[in-house]
Protein backbone atom coordinates (compact mmCIF):
# COMPACT_ATOMS: atom_id res chain seq x y z
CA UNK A 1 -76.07 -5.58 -7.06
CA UNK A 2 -75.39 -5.54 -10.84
CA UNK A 3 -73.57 -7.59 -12.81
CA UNK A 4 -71.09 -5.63 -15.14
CA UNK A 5 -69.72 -6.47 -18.78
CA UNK A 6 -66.93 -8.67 -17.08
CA UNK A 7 -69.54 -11.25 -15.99
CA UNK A 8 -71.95 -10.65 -18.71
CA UNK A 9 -69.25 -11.44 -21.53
CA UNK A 10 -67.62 -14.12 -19.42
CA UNK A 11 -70.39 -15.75 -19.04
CA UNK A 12 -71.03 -15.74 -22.79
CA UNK A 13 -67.88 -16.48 -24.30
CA UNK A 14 -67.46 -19.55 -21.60
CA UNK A 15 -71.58 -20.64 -22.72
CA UNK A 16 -69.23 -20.65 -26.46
CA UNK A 17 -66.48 -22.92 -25.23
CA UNK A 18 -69.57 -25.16 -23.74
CA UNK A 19 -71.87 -25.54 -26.18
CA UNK A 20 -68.16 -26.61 -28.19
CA UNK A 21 -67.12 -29.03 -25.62
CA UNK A 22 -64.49 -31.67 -26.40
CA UNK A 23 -63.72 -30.22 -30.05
CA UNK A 24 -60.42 -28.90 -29.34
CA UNK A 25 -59.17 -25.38 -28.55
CA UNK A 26 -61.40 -22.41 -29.63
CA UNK A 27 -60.01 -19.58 -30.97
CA UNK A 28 -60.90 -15.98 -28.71
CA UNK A 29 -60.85 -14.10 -32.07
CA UNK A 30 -63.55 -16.61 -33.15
CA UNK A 31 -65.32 -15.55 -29.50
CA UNK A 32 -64.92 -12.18 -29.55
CA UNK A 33 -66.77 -12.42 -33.57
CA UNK A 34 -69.22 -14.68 -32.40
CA UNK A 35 -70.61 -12.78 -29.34
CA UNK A 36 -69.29 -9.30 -30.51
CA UNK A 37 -67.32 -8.63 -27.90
CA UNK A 38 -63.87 -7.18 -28.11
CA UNK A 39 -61.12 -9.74 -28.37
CA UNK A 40 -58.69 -7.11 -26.02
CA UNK A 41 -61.54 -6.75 -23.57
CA UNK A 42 -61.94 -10.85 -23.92
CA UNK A 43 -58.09 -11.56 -23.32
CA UNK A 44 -58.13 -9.79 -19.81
CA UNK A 45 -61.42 -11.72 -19.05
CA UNK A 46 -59.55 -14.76 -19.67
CA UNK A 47 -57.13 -13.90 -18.10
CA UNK A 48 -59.06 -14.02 -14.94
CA UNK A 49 -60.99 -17.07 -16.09
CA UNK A 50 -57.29 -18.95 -16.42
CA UNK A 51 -56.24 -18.37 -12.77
CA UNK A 52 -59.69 -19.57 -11.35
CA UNK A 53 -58.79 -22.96 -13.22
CA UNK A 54 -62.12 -22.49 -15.51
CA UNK A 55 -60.07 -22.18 -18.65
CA UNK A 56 -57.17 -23.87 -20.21
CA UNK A 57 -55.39 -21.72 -23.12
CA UNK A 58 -53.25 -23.73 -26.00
CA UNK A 59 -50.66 -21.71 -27.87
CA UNK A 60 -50.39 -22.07 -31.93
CA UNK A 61 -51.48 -22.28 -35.27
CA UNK A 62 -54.83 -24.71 -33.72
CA UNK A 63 -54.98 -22.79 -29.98
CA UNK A 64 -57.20 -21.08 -28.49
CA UNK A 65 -59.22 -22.06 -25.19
CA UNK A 66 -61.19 -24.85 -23.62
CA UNK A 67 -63.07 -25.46 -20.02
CA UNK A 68 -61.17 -27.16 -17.47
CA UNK A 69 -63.95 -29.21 -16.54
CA UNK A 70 -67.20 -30.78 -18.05
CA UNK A 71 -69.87 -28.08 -18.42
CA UNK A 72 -71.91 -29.51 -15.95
CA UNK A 73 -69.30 -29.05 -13.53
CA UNK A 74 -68.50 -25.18 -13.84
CA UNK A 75 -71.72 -23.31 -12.27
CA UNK A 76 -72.52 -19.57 -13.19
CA UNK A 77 -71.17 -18.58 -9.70
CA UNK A 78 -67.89 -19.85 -10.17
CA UNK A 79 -67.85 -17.80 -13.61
CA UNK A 80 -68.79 -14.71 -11.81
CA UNK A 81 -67.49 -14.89 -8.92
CA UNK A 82 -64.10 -15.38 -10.66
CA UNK A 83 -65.16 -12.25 -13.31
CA UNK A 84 -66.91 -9.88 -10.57
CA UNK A 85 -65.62 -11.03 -7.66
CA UNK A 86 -67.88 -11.78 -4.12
CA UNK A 87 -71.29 -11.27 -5.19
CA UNK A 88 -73.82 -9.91 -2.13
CA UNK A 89 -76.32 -6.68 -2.51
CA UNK A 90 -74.50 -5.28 0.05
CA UNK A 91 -70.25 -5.24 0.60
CA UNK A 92 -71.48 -5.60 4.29
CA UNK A 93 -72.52 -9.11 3.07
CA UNK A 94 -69.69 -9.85 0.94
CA UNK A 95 -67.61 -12.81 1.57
CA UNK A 96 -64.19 -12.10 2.95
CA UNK A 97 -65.11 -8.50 3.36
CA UNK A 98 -65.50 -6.73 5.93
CA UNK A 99 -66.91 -3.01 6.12
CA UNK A 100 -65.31 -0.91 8.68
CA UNK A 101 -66.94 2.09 7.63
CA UNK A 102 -70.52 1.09 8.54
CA UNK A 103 -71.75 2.85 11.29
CA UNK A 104 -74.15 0.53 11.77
CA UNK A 105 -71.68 -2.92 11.94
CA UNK A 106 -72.30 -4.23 15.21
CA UNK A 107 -76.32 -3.34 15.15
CA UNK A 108 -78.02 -3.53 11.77
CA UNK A 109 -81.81 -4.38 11.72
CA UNK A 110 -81.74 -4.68 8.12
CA UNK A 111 -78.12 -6.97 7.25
CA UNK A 112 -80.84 -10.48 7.39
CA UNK A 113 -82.64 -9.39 5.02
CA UNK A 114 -79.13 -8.84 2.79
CA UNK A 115 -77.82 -11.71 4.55
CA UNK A 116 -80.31 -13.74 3.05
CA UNK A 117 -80.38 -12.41 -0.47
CA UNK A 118 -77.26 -12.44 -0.80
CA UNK A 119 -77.73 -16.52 -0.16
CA UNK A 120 -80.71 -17.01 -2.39
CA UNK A 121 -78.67 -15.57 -5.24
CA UNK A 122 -75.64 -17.57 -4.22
CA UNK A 123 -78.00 -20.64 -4.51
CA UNK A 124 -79.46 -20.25 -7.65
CA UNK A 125 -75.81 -19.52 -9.57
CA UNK A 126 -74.45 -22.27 -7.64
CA UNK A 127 -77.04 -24.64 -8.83
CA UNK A 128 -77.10 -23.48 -12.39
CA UNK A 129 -74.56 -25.06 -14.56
CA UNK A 130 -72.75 -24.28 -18.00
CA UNK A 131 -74.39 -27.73 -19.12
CA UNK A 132 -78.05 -26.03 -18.10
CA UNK A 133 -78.08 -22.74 -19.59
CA UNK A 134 -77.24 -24.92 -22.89
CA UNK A 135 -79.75 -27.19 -22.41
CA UNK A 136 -82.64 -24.36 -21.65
CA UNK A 137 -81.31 -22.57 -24.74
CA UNK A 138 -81.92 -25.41 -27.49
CA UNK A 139 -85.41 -26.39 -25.86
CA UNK A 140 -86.26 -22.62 -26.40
C-alpha cells in the first residue's frame, strides 16, 4: 500500500488550515505557495475534502478554506481515506470491496495476516489527529 500525492498534499495543505485554526478563511493560492503544490491539483483535492465535510470553502475578496471541525477532531484517516479512498495492503482487505477475481476468496492462508495490517494501520491514522502532527512538529 502507498500513499499517492492526493493524500500526501491533502494531508499537508489541511496540517496548513490547522496549524491556522480559527483565523478565518485561508486562501488555496496561499496553500498551494506555501507547500508548493499546484493550486489546480489542490482545487480537485478540495474538492474531495469538501464532500467528506473536512473543509468548508468561503467565496470572495477574504475566502478561501477552513476545517469543519477542531483539529483534534479530524484524524489522518479521515483525510486519507477521503483523498485515497479505503486504505488496506490488499483490495481483498479493503472496506466495502469485495474481490471477485481472487482465486483464492473463500480459502486464503495468508488474508489474517492482511486482515490485520490493514487494522494496525487503520489504528494508528485513526488515533493520530490534525491537532498531534502540529503538536509533534513544534516540539521538534
Amino acid at each position: 500500500m502507498r500513499i499517492s500525492t492526493r493524500g500526501e498534499y491533502g494531508l499537508r495543505a489541511m496540517l496548513v488550515l490547522a496549524e491556522n485554526y480559527n483565523k478565518g478563511p485561508y486562501p488555496l493560492r496561499e496553500i498551494a505557495k506555501l507547500e508548493q503544490i499546484s493550486e489546480q491539483y489542490l482545487e480537485q483535492l478540495f474538492r474531495k475534502l469538501r464532500k467528506s465535510q473536512l473543509v468548508v470553502s468561503y467565496r470572495g475578496a477574504r475566502g478561501g478554506y477552513v476545517l469543519a471541525r477542531d483539529p483534534a477532531d479530524i484524524s489522518v484517516n479521515q483525510v486519507l481515506t477521503a483523498l485515497e479512498g479505503p486504505l488496506a495492503p490488499m483490495q481483498c482487505v479493503a472496506e466495502n470491496i469485495k474481490d471477485e477475481k481472487c482465486k483464492h476468496r473463500g480459502n486464503c492462508s495468508a488474508r489474517v495476516v492482511w486482515e490485520k495490517l490493514k487494522d494496525a494501520i487503520n489504528k494508528i491514522l485513526d488515533e493520530t489527529t490534525l491537532a498531534d502532527l502540529i503538536a509533534n512538529a513544534t516540539e521538534e
